[in-house]
Protein backbone atom coordinates (compact mmCIF):
# COMPACT_ATOMS: atom_id res chain seq x y z
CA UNK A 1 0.00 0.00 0.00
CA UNK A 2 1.30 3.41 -0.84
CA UNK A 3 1.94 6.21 1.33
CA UNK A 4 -1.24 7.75 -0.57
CA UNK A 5 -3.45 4.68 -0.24
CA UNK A 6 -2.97 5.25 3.77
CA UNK A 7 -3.17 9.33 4.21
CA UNK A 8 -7.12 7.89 2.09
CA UNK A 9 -7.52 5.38 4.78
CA UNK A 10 -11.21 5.94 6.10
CA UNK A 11 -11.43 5.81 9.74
CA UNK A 12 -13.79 4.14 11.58
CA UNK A 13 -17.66 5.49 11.84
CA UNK A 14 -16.54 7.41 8.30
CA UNK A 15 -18.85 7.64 5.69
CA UNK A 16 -17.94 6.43 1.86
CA UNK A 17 -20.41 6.80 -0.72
CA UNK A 18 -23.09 5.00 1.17
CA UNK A 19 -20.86 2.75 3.52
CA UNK A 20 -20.16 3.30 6.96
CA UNK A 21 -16.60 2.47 8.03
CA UNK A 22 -17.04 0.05 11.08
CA UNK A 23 -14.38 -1.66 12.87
CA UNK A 24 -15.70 -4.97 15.17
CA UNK A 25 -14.28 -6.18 18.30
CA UNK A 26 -11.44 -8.24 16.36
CA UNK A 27 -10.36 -5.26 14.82
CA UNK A 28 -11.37 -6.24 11.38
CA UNK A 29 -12.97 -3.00 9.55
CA UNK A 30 -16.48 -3.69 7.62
CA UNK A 31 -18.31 -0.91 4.98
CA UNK A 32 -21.35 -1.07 6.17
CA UNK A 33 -24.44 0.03 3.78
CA UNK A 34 -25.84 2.43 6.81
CA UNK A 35 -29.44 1.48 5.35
CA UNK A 36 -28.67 -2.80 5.75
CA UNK A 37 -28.49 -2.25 9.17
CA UNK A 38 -31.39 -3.57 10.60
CA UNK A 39 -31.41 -3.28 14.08
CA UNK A 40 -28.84 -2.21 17.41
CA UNK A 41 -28.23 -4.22 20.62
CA UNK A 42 -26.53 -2.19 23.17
CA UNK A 43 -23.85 -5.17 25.22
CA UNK A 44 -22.30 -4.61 28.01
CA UNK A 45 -18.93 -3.68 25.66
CA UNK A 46 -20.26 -1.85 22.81
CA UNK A 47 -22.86 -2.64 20.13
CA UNK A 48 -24.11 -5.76 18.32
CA UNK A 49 -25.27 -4.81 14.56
CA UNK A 50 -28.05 -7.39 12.36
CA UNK A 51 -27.36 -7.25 9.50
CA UNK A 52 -29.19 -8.82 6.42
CA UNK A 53 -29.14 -12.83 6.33
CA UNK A 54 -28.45 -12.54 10.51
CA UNK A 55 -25.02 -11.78 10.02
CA UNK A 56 -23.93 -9.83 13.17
CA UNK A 57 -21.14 -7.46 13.59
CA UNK A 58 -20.22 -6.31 17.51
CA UNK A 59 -18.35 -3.40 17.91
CA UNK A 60 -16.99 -1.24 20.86
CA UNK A 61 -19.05 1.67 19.98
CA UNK A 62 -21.51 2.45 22.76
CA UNK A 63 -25.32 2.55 21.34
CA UNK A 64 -25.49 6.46 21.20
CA UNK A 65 -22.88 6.70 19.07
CA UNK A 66 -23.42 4.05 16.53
CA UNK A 67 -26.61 5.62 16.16
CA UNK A 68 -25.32 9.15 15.32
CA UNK A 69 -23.07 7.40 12.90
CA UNK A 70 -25.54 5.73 10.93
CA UNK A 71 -27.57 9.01 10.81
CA UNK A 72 -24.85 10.87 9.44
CA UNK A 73 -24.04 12.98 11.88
């Protein structure tokens, strides 16, 4: 990866297009269409997000703020 590849390198709750950049609790990052989200579970360490076909994605991001990011704010 080039120098100008990284200084591009969204950051997590960043929107692209119409993907939100997530990262889960393994520190893998997911772009998440902010509309296939279909529902938030607050856990004791963060967030759980459904996504279509029950995939789930858990983050560290408290409920409040996973909401904001998904709103685009």
């Amino acid at each position: 990866m080039s120098s100008d590849e990284r200084a591009e390198d969204p950051t997590d709750g960043e929107r692209v297009g119409r993907f939100v950049i997530v990262r889960d609790i393994d520190g893998h990052r997911h772009a998440l269409a902010a509309l296939a989200v279909s529902a938030l579970c607050e856990t004791d360490d963060g967030t759980l997000l459904m996504l279509p076909g029950g995939k789930l994605v858990r983050t560290t991001l408290s409920l409040p703020h996973m909401l904001r990011i998904l709103d685009g704010r």
